[in-house]
C-alpha atoms as a PDB file:
ATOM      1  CA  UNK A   1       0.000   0.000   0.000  1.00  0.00           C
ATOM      2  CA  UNK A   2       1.391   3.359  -1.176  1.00  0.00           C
ATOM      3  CA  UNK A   3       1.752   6.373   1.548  1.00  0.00           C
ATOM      4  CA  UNK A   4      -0.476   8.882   1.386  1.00  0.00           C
ATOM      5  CA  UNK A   5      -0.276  11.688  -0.506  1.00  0.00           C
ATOM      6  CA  UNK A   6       1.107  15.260   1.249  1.00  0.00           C
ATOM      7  CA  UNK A   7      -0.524  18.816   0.668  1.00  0.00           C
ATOM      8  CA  UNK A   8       0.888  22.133   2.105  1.00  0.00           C
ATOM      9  CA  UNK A   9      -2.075  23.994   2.709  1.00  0.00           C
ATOM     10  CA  UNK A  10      -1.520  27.796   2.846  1.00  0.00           C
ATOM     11  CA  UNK A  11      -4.318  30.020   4.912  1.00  0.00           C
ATOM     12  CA  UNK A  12      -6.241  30.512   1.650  1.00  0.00           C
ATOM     13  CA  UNK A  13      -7.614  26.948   1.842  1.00  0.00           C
ATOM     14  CA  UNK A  14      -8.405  27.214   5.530  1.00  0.00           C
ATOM     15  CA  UNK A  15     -10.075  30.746   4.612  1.00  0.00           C
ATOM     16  CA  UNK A  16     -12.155  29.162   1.764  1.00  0.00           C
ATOM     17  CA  UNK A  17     -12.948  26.524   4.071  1.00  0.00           C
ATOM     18  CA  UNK A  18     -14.353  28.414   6.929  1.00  0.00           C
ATOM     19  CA  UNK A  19     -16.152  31.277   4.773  1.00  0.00           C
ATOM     20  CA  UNK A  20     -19.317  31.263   3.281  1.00  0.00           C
ATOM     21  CA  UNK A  21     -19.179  32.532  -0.255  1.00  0.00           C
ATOM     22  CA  UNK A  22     -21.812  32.279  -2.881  1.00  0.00           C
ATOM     23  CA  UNK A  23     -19.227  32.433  -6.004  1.00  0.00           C
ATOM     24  CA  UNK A  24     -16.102  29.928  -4.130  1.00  0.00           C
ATOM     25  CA  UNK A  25     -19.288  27.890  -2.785  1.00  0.00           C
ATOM     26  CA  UNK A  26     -17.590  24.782  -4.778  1.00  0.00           C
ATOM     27  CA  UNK A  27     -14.232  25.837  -3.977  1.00  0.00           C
ATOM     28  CA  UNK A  28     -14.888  25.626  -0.346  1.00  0.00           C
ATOM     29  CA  UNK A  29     -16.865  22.119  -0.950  1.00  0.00           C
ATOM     30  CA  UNK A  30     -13.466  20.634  -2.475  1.00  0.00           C
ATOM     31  CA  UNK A  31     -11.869  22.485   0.558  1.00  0.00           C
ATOM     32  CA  UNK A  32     -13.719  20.249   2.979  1.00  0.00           C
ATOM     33  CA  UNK A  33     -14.071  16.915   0.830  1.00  0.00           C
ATOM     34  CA  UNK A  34      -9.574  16.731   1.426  1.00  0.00           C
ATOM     35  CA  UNK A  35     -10.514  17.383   4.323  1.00  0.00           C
ATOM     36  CA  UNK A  36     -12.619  14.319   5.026  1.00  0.00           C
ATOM     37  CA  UNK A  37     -10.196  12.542   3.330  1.00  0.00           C
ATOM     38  CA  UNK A  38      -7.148  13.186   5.568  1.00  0.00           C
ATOM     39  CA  UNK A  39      -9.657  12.545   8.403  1.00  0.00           C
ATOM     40  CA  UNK A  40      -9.829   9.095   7.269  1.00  0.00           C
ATOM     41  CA  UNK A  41      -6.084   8.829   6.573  1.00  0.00           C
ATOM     42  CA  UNK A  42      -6.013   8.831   2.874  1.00  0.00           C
ATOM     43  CA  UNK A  43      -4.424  12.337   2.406  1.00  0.00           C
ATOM     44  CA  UNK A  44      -1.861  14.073   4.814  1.00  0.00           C
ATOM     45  CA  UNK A  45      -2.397  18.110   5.530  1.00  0.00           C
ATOM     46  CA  UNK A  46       0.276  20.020   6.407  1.00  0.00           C
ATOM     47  CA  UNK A  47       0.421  23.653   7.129  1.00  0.00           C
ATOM     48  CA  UNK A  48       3.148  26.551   9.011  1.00  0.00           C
ATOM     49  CA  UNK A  49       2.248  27.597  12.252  1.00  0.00           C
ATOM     50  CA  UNK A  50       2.290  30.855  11.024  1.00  0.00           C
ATOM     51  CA  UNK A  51      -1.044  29.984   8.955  1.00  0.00           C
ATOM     52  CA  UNK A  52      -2.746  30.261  12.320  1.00  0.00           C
ATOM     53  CA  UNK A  53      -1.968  33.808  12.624  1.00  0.00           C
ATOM     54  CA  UNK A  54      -2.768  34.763   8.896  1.00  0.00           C
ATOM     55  CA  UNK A  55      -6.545  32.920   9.608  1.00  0.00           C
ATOM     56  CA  UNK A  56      -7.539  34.115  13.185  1.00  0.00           C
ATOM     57  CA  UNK A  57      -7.429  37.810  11.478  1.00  0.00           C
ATOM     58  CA  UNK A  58      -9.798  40.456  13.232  1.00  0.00           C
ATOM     59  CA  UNK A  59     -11.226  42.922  11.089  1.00  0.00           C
ATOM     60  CA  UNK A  60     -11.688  45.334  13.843  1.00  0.00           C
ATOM     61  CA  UNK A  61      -8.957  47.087  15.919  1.00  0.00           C
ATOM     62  CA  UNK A  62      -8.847  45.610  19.424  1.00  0.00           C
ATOM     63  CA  UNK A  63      -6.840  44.630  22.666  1.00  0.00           C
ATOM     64  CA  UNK A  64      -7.453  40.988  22.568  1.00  0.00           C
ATOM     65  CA  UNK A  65      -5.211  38.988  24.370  1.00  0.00           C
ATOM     66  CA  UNK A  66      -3.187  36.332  22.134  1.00  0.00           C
ATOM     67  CA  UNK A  67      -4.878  32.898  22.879  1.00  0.00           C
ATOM     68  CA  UNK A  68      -3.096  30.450  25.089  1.00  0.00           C
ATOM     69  CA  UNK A  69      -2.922  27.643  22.589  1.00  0.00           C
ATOM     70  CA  UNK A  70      -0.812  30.242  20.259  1.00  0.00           C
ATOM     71  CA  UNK A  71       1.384  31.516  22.875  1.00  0.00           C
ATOM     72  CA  UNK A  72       1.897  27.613  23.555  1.00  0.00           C
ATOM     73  CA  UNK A  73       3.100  27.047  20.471  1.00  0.00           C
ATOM     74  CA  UNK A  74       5.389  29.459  20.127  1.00  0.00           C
ATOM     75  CA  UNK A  75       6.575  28.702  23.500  1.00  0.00           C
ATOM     76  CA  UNK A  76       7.591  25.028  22.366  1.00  0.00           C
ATOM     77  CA  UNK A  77       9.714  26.335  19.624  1.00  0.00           C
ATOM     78  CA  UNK A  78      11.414  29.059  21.213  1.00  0.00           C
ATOM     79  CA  UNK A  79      14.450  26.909  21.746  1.00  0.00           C
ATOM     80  CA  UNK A  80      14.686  26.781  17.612  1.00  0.00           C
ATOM     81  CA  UNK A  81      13.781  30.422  17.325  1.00  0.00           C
ATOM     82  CA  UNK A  82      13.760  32.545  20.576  1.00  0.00           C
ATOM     83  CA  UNK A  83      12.157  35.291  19.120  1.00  0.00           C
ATOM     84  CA  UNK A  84       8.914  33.390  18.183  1.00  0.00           C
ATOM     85  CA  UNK A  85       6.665  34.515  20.753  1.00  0.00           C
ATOM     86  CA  UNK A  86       7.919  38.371  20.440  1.00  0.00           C
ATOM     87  CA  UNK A  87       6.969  37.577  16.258  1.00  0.00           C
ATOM     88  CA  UNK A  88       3.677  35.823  16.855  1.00  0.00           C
ATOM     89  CA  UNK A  89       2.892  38.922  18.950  1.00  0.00           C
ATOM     90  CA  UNK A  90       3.399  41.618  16.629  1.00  0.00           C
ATOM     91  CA  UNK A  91       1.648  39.826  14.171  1.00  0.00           C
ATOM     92  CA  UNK A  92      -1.589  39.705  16.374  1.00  0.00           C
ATOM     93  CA  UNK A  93      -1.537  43.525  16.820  1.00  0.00           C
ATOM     94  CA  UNK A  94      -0.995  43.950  13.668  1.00  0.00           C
ATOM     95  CA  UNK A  95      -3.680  41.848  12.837  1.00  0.00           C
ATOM     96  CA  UNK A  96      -6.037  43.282  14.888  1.00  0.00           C
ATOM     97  CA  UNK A  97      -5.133  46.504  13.920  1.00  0.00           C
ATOM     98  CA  UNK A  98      -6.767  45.986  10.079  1.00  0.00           C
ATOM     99  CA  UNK A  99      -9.741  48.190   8.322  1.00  0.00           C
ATOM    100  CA  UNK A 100     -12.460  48.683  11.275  1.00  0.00           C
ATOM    101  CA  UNK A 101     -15.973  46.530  10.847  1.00  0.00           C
ATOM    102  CA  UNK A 102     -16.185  43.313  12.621  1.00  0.00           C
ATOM    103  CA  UNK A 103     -13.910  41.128  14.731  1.00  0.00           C
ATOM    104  CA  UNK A 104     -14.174  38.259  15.711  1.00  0.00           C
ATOM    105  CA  UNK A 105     -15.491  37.109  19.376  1.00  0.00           C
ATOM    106  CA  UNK A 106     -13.308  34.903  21.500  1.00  0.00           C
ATOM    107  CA  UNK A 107     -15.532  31.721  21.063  1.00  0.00           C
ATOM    108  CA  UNK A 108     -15.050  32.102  16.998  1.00  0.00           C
ATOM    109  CA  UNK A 109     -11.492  32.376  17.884  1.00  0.00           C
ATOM    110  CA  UNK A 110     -11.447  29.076  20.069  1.00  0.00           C
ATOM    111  CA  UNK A 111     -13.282  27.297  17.264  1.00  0.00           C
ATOM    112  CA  UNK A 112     -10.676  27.959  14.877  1.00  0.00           C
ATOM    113  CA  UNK A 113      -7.913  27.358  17.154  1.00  0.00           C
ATOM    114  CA  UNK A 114      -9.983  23.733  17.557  1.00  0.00           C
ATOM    115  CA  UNK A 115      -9.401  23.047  13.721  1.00  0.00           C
ATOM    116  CA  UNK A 116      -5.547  23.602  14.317  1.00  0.00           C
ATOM    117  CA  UNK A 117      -5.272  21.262  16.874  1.00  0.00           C
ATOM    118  CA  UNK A 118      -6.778  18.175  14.355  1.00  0.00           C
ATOM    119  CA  UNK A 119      -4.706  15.431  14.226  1.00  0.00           C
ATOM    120  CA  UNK A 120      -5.197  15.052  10.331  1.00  0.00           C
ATOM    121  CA  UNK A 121      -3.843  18.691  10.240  1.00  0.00           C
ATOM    122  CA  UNK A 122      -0.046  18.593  10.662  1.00  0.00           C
ATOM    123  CA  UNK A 123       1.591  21.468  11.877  1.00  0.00           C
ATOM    124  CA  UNK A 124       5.149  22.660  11.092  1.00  0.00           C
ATOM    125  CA  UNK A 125       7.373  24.482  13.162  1.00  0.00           C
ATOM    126  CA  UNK A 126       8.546  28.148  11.869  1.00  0.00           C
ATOM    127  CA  UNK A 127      12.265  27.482  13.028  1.00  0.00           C
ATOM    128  CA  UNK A 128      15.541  29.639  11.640  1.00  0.00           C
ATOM    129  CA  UNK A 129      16.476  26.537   8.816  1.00  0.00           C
ATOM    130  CA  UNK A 130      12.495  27.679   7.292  1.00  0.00           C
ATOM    131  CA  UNK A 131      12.885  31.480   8.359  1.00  0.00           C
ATOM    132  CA  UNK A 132      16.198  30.941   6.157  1.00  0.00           C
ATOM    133  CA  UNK A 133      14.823  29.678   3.441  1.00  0.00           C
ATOM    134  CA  UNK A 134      11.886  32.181   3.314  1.00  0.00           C
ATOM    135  CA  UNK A 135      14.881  34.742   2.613  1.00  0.00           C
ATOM    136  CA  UNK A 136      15.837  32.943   0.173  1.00  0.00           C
ATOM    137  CA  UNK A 137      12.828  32.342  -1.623  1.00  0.00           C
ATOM    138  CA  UNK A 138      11.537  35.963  -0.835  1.00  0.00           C
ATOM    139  CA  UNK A 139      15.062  37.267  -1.847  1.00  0.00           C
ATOM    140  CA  UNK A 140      15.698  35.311  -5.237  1.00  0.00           C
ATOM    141  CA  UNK A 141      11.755  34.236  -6.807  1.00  0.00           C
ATOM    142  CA  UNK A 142      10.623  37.780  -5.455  1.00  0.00           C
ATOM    143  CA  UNK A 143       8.043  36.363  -3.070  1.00  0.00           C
ATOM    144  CA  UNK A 144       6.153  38.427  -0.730  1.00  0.00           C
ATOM    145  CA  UNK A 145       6.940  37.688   2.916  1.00  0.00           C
ATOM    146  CA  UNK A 146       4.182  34.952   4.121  1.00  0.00           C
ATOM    147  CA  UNK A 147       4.249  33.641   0.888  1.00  0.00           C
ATOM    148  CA  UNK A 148       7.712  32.725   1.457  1.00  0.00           C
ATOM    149  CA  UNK A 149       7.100  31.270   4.963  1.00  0.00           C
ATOM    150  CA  UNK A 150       4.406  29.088   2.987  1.00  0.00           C
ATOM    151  CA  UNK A 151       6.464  28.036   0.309  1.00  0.00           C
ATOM    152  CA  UNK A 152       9.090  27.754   2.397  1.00  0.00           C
ATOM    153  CA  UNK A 153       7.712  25.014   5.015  1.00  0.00           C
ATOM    154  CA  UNK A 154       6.094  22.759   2.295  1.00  0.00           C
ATOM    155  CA  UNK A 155       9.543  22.577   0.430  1.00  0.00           C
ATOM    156  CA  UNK A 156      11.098  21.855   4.093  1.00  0.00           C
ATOM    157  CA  UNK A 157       8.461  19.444   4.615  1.00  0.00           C
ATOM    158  CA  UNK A 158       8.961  17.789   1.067  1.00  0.00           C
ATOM    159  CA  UNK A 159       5.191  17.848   0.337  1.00  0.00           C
ATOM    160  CA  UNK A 160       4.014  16.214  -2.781  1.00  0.00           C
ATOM    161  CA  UNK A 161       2.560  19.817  -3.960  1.00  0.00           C
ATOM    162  CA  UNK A 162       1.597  22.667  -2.214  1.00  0.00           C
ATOM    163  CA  UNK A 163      -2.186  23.669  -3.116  1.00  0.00           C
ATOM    164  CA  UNK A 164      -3.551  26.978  -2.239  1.00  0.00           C
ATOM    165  CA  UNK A 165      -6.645  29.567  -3.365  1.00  0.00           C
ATOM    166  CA  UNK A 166      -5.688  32.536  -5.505  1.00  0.00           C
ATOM    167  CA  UNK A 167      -2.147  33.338  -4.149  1.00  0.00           C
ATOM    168  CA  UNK A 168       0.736  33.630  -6.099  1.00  0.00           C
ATOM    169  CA  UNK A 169       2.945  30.580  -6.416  1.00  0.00           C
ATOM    170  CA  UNK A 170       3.973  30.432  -9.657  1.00  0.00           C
ATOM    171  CA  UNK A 171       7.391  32.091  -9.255  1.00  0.00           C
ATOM    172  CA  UNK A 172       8.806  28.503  -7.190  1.00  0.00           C
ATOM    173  CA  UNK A 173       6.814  26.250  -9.458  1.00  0.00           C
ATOM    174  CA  UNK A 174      10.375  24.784 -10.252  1.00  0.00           C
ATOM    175  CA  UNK A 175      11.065  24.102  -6.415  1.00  0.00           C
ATOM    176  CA  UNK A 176       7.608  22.111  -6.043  1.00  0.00           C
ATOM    177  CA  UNK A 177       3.999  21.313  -7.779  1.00  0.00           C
ATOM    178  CA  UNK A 178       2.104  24.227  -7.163  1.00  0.00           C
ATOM    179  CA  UNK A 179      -1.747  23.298  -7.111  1.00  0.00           C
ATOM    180  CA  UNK A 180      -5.628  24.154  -6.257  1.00  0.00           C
ATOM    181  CA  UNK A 181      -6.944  21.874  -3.688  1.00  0.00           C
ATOM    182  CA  UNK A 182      -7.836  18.736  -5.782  1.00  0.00           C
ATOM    183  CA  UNK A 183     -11.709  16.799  -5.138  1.00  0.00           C
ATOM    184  CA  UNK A 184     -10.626  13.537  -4.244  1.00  0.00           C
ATOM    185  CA  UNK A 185     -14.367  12.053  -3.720  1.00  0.00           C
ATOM    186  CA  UNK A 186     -16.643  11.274  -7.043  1.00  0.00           C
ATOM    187  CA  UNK A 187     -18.408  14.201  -8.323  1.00  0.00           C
ATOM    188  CA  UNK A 188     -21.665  13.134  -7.238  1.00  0.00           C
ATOM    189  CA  UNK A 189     -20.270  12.102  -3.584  1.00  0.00           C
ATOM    190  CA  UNK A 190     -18.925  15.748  -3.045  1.00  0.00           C
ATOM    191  CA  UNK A 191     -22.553  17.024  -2.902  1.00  0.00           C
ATOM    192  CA  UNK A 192     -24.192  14.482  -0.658  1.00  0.00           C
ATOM    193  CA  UNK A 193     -25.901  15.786   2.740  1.00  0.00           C
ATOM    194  CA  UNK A 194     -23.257  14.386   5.386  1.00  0.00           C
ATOM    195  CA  UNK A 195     -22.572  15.922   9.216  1.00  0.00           C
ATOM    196  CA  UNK A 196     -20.148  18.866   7.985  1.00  0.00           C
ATOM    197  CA  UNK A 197     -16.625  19.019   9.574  1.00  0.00           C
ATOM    198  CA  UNK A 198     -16.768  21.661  12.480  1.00  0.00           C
ATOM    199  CA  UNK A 199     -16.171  24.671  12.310  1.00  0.00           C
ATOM    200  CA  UNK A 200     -18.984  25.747   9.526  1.00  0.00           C
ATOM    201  CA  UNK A 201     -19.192  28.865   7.644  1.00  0.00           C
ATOM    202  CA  UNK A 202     -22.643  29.429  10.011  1.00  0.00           C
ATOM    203  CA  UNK A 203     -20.047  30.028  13.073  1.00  0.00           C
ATOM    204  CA  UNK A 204     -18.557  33.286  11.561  1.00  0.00           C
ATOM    205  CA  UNK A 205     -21.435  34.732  10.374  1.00  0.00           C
ATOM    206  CA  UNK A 206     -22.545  38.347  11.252  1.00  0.00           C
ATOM    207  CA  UNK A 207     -25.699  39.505  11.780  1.00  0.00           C
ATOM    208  CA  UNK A 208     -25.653  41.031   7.928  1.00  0.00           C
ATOM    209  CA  UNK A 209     -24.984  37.841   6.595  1.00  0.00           C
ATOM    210  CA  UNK A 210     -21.055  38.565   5.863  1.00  0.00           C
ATOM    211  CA  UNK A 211     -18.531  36.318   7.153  1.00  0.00           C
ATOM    212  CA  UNK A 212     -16.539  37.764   9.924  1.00  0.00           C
ATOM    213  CA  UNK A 213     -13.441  35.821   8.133  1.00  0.00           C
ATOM    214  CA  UNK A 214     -11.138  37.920   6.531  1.00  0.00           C
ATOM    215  CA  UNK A 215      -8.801  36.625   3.538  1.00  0.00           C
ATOM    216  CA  UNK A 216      -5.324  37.690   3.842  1.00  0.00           C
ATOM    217  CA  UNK A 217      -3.753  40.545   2.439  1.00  0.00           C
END
């Protein structure tokens, strides 16, 4: 029996995924059909820790505290990269620092903390060999920063591609297969009523029907 097959997922897939979007309503149906899939073992998902900071992305400016389970992780890897924590935390002000409408409330951040902590979604380390390479990749195929960290990680990781939404990966398309999430079930399979995968589109919805989910900059 062959090993599974491994996807980088970059926070565009777990945006699709958790957004509710009339015209990427298919796009975020093939999100969570790979994710079923690596549920069950057939497919492998990994992803950067930093892809936790690009998701959980107030809209709002605000004071909240960064969540435990974040300050956690950088904590584990600050032997690797000391300044982690002090990183992780300017990106969360910075984050919550974006155009003023909606943020999100704690409990929509816990849920999508949840989704990071699924064992079929493995996570990788941002240590100095991938901070390293994200120069390099940033430096020589003219990537923008996170992109780098992204493309960075899956070619650490040795993914078989890395798959994202509407990002541009095309410039280390030589380093490693650069994809859209691919439908793994039969057509007709991918539509069929089933108990969704938690958290749902319905959990970041505001009161004007717009997701509270913000995709990346």
């Amino acid at each position: 029996m062959s090993d599974p097959k491994k996807v980088y997922w970059d926070s565009s897939c777990f945006i699709c995924f958790l957004n509710r979007n009339d015209v990427d309503k298919e796009r975020r149906l093939i999100c969570e059909d790979v994710l079923r899939h690596a549920r069950d073992g057939e497919i492998e998902i990994y992803t950067s820790v930093f892809t936790i900071a690009e998701v959980i992305r107030p809209k709002r400016h605000g004071s909240a505290p960064m969540p435990d389970w974040m300050a956690m992780a950088a904590t584990a890897i600050k032997e690797e990269h000391p300044k982690a924590l002090q990183e992780l935390t300017t990106l969360w002000t910075r984050y919550q620092a974006a155009e003023p409408t909606t943020k999100l409330t704690q409990a929509q951040i816990d849920k999508i903390g949840l989704m990071f902590k699924w064992k079929w979604v493995k996570l990788i380390n941002l240590d100095e060999r991938i901070a390293d390479k994200a120069v390099e990749l940033a430096r020589n195929c003219g990537l923008r920063p996170a992109d780098s960290v992204h493309a960075a990680s899956a070619i650490a990781r040795r993914v078989d591609s890395l798959q994202n939404w509407d990002r541009d990966y095309g410039k280390v398309a030589h380093l490693i297969l650069v994809e859209y999430p691919q439908r793994i079930s039969r057509q007709n399979s991918l539509f069929e009523t089933a108990i969704p995968i938690a958290p749902t589109p319905e959990d970041f919805e505001e009161t004007k029907g717009r997701s509270a989910i913000k995709e990346t900059e």
